[in-house]
N, C-alpha and C. Protein backbone atom coordinates (compact mmCIF):
# COMPACT_ATOMS: atom_id res chain seq x y z
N UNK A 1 74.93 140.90 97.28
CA UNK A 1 75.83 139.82 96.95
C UNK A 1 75.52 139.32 95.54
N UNK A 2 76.58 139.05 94.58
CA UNK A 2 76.23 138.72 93.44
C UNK A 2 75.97 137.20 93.11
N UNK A 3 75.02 136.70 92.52
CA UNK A 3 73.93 135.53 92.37
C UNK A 3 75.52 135.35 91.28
N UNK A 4 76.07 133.24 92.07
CA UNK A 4 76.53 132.47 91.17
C UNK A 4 76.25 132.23 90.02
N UNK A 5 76.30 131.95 89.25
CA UNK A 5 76.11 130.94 87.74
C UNK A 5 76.96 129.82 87.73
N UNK A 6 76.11 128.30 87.80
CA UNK A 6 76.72 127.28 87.67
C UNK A 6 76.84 126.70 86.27
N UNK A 7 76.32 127.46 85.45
CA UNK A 7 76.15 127.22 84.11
C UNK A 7 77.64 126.45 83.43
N UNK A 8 78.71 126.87 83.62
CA UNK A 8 80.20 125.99 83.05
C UNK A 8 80.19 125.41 83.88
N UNK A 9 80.09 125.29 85.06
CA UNK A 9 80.69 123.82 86.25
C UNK A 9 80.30 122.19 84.93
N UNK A 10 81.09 121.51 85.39
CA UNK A 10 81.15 120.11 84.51
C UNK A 10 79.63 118.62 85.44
N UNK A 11 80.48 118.99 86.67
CA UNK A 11 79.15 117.89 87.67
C UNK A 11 77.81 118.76 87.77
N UNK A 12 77.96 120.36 87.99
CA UNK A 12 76.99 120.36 88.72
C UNK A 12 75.97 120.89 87.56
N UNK A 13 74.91 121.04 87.41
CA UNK A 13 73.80 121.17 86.05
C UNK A 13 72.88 122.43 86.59
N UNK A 14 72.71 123.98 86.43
CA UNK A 14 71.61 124.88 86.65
C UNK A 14 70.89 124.49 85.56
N UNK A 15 69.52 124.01 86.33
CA UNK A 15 68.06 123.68 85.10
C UNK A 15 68.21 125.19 84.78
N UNK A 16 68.16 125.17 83.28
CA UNK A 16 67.86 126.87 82.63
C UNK A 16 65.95 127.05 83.19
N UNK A 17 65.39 126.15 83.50
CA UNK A 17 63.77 126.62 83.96
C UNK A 17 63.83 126.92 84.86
N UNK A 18 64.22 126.35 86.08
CA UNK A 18 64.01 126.61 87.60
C UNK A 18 64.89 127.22 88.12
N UNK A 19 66.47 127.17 87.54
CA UNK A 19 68.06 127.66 88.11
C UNK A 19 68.07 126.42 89.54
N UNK A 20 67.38 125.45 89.28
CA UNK A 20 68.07 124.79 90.82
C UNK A 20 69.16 123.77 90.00
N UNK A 21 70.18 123.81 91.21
CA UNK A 21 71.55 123.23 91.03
C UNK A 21 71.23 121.90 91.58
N UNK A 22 71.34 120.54 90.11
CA UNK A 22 71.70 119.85 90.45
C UNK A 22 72.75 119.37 90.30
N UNK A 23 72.91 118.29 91.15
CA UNK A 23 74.43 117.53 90.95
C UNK A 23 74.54 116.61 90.87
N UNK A 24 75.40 116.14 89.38
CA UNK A 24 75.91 114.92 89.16
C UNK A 24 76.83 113.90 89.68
N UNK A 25 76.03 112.92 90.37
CA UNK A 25 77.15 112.06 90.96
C UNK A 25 78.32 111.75 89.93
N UNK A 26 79.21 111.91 90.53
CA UNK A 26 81.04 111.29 89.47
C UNK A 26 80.97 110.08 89.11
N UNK A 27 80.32 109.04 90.37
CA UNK A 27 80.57 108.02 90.08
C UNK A 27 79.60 107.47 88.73
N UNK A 28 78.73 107.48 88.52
CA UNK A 28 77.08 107.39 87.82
C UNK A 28 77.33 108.60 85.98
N UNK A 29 77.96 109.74 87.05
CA UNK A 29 77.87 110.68 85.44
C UNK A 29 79.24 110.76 84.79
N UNK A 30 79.97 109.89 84.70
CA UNK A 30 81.80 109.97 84.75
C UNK A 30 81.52 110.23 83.68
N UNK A 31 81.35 109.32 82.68
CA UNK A 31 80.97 109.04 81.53
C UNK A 31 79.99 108.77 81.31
N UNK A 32 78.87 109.53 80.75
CA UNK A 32 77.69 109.13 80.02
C UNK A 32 77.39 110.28 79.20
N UNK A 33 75.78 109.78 78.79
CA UNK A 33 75.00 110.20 77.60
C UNK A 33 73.59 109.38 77.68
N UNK A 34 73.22 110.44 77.79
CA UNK A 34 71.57 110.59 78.25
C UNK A 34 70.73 111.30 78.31
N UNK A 35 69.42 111.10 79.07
CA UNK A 35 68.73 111.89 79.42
C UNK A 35 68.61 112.06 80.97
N UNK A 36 68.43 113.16 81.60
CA UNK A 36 68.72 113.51 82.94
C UNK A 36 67.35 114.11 83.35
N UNK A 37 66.83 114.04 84.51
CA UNK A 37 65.48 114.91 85.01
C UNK A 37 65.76 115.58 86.03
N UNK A 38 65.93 116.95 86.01
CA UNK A 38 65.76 118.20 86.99
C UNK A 38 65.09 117.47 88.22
N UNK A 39 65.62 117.79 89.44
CA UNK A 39 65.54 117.70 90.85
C UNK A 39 64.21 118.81 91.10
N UNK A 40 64.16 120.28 90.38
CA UNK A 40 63.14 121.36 91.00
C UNK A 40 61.91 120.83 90.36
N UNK A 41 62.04 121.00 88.38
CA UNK A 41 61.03 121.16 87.90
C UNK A 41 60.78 119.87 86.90
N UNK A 42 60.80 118.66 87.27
CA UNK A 42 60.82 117.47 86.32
C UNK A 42 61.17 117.49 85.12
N UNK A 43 61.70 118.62 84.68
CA UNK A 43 62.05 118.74 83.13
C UNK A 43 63.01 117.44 82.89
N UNK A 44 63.29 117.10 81.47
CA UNK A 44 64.11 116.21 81.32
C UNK A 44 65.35 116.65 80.08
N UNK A 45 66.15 116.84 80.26
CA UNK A 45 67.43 117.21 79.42
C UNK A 45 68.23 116.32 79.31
N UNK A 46 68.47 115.97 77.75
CA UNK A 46 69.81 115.48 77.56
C UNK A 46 71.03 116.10 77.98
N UNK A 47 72.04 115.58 78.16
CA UNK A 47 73.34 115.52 78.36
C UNK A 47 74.23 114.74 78.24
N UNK A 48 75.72 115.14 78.14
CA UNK A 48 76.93 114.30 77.51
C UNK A 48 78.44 114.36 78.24
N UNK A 49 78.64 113.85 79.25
CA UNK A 49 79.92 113.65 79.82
C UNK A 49 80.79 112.95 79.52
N UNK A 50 81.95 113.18 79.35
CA UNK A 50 83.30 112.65 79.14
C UNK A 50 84.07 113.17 80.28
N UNK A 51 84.57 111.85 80.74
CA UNK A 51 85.82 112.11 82.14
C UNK A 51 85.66 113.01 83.24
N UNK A 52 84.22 113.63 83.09
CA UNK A 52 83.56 113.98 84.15
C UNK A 52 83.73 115.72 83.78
N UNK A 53 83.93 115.80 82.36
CA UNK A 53 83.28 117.21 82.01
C UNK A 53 81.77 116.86 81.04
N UNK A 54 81.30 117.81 81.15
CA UNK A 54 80.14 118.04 80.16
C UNK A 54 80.67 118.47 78.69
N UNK A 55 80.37 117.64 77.81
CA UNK A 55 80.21 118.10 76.24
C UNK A 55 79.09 118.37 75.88
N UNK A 56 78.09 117.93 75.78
CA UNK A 56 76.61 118.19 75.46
C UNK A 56 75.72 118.84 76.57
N UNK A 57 75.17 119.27 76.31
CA UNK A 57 73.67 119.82 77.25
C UNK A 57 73.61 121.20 78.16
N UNK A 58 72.94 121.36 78.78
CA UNK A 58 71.46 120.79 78.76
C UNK A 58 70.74 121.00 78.08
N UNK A 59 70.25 120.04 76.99
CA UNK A 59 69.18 120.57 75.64
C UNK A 59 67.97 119.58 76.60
N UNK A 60 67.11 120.14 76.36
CA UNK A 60 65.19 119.83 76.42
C UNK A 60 65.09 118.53 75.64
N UNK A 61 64.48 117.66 76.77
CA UNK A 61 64.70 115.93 75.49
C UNK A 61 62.49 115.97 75.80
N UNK A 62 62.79 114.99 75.24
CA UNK A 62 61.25 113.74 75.94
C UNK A 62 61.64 112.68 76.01
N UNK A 63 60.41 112.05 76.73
CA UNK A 63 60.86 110.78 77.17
C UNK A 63 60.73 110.65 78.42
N UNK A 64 61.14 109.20 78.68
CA UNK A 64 61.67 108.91 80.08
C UNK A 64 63.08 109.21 80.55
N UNK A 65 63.38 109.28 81.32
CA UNK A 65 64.92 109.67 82.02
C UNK A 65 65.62 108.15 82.37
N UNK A 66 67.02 108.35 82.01
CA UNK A 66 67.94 107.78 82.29
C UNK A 66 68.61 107.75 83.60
N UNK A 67 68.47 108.78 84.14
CA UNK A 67 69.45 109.07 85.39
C UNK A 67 68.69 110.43 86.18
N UNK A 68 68.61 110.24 87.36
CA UNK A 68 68.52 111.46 88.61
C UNK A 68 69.66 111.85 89.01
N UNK A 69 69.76 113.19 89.17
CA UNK A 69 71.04 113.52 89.66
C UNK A 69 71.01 112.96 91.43
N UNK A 70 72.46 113.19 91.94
CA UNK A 70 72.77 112.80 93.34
C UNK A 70 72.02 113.37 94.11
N UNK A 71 72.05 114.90 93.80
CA UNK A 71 71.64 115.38 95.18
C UNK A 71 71.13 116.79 94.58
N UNK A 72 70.28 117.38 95.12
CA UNK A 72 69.90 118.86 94.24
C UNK A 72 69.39 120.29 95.27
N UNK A 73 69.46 121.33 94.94
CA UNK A 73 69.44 122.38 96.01
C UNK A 73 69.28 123.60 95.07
N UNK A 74 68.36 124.90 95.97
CA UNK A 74 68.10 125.72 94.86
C UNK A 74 69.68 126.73 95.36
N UNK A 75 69.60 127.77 94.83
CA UNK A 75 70.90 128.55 94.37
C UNK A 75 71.27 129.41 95.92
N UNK A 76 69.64 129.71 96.73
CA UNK A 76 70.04 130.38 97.86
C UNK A 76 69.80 129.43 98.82
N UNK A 77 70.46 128.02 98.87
CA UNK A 77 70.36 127.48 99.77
C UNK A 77 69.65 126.53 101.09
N UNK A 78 68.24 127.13 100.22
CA UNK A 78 67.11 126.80 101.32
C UNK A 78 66.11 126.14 100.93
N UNK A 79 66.06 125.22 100.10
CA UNK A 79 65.24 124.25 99.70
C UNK A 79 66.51 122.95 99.15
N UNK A 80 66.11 121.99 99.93
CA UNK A 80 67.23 120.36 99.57
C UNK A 80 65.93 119.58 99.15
N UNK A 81 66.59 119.33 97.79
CA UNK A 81 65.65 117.94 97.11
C UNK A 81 66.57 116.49 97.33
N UNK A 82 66.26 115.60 98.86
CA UNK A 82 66.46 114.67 98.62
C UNK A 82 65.30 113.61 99.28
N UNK A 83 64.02 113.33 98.38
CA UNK A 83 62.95 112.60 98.28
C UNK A 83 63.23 112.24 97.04
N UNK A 84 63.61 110.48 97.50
CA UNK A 84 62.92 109.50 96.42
C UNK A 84 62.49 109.87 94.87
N UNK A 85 62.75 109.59 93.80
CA UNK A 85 62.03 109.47 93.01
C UNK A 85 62.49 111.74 92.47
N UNK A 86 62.98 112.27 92.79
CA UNK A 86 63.72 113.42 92.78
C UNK A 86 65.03 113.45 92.65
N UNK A 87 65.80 112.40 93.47
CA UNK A 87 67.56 112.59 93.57
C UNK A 87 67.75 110.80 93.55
N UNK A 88 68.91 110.57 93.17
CA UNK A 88 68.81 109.05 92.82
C UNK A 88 69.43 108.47 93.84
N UNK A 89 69.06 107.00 94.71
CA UNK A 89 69.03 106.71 95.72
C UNK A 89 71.00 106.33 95.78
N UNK A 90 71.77 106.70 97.00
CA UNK A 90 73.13 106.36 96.94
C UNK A 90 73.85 104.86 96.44
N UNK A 91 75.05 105.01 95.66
CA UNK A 91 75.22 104.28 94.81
C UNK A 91 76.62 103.45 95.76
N UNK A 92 76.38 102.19 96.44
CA UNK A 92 77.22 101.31 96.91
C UNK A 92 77.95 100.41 96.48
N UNK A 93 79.17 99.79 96.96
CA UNK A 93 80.05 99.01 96.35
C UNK A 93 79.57 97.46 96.64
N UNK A 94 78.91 97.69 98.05
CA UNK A 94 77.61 96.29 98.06
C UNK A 94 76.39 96.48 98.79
N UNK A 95 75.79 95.65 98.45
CA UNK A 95 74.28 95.96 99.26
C UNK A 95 74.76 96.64 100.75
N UNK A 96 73.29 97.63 101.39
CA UNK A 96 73.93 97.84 102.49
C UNK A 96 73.66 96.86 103.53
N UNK A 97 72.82 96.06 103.65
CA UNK A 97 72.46 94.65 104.05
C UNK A 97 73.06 93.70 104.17
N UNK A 98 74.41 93.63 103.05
CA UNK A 98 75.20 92.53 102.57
C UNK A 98 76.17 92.74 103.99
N UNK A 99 76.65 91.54 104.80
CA UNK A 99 77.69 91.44 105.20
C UNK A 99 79.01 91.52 104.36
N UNK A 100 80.46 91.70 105.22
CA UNK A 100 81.47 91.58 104.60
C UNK A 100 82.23 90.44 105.41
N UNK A 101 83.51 90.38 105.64
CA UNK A 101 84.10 88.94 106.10
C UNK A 101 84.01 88.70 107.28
N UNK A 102 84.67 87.93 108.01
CA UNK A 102 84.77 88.03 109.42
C UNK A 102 85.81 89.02 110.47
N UNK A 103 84.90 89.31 111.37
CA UNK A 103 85.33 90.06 111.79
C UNK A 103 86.17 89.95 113.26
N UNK A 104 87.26 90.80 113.66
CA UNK A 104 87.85 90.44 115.13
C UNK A 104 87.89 91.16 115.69
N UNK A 105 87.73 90.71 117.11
CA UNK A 105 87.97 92.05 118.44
C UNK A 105 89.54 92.10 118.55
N UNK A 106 89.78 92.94 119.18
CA UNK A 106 90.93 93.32 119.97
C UNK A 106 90.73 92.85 121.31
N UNK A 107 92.15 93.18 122.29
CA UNK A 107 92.29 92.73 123.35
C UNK A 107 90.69 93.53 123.98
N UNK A 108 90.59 94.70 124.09
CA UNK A 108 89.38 95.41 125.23
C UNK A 108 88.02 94.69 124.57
N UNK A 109 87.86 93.76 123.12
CA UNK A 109 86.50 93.80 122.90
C UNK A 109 86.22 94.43 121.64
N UNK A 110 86.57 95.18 121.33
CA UNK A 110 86.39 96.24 120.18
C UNK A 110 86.50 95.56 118.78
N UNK A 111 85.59 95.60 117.96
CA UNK A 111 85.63 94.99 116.40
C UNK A 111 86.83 96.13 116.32
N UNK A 112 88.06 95.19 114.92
CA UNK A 112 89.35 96.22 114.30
C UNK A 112 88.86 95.74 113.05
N UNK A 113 88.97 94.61 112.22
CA UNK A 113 88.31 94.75 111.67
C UNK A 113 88.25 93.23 110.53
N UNK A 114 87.81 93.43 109.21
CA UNK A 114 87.60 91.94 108.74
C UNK A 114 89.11 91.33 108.17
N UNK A 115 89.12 90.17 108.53
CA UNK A 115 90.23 89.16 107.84
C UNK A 115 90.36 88.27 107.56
N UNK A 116 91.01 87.91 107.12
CA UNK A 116 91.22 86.84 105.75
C UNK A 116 90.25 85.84 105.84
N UNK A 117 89.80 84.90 105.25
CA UNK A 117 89.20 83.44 105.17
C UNK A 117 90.51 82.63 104.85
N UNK A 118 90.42 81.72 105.60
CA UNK A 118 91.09 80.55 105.14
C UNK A 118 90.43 79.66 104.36
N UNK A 119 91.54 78.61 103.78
CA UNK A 119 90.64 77.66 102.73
C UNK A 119 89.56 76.55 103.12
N UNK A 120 89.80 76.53 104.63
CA UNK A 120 89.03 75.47 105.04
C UNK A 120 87.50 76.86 105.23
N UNK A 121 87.47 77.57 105.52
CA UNK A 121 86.39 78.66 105.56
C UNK A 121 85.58 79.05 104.21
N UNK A 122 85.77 78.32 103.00
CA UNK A 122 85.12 78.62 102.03
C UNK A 122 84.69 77.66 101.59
N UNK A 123 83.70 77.40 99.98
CA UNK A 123 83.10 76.43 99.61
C UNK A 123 83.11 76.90 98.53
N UNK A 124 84.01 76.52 97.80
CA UNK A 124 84.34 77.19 96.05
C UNK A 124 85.20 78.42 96.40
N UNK A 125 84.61 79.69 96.27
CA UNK A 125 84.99 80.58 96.33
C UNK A 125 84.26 81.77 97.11
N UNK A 126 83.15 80.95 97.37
CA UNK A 126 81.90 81.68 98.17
C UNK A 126 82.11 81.18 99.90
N UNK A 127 82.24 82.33 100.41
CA UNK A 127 82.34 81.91 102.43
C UNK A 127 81.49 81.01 102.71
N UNK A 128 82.06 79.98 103.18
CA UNK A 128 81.07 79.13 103.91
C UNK A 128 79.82 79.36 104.80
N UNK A 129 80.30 80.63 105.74
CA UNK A 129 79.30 81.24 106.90
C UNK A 129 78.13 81.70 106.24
N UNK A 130 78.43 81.86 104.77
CA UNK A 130 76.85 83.32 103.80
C UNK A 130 76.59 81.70 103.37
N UNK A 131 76.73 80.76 102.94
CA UNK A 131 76.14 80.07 102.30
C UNK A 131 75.64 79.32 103.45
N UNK A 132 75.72 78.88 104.35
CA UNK A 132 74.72 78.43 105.72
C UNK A 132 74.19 79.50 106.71
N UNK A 133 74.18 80.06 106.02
CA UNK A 133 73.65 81.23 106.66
C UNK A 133 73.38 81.80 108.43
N UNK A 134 75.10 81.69 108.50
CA UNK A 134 75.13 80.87 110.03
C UNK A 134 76.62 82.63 110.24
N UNK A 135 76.62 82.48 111.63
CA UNK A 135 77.67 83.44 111.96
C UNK A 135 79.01 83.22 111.88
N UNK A 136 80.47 83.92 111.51
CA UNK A 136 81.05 83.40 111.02
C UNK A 136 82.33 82.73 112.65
N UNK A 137 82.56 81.32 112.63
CA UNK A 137 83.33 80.71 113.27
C UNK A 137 84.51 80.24 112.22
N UNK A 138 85.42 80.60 112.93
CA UNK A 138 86.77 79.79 112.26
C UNK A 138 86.67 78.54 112.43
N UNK A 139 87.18 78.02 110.98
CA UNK A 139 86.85 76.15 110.85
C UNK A 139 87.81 75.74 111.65
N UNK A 140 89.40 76.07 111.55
CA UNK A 140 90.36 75.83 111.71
C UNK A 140 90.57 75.98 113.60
């Protein structure tokens, strides 16, 4: 079977040292310019994305690194680099800890899902329930 080359792909990066394929998160590498550190062999390479192609790299930097790629894997499949401090931890729209609004059952019980606050339910612009740090009851 003939061995890929990820070498033109735009997200995904073959370290020219190790050949392990990492990959650039979209969201994190849309646009940038930096320095990046290999998932196999800690090397650190600059690189240069625009709109989520590569213009620059991978050239050999020093330094400290800017960015870990998402997620990284060698070429036949059988080694996954995702430990800490190797692949960069997933990138959320809020804490995963953070609550979101209140939430409602349906007739059987079942959360469907969060809705609205009313005005008597807030305090500025911040929910009343996160700022007393209390569960959320309708004021109204």
């Amino acid at each position: 079977m003939a061995e890929v080359s990820y070498k033109q792909c735009s997200l995904l990066l073959e370290c020219p040292k190790c050949s392990v394929v990492n990959y650039m998160d979209p969201f994190s590498f849309w646009n940038f310019k930096g320095k990046m550190k290999c998932a196999g062999c800690d090397s650190i390479f600059a690189v240069a994305y625009s709109n989520g192609q590569r213009v620059m790299g991978p050239d050999p930097a020093q330094g400290p690194h800017d960015k870990l790629p998402g997620w990284a894997q060698t070429k036949d499949y059988k080694t996954e680099y995702s430990m800490p401090g190797k692949v960069s931890p997933p990138s959320y729209a809020r804490a995963p800890d953070q609550k979101h609004g209140p939430t409602y059952k349906n007739v059987r019980g079942n959360l469907i899902s969060a809705g609205k606050l009313a005005a008597a339910d807030l305090a500025g612009s911040r929910p009343r329930f996160i700022i007393e740090g209390k569960p959320y009851k309708s004021a109204s």
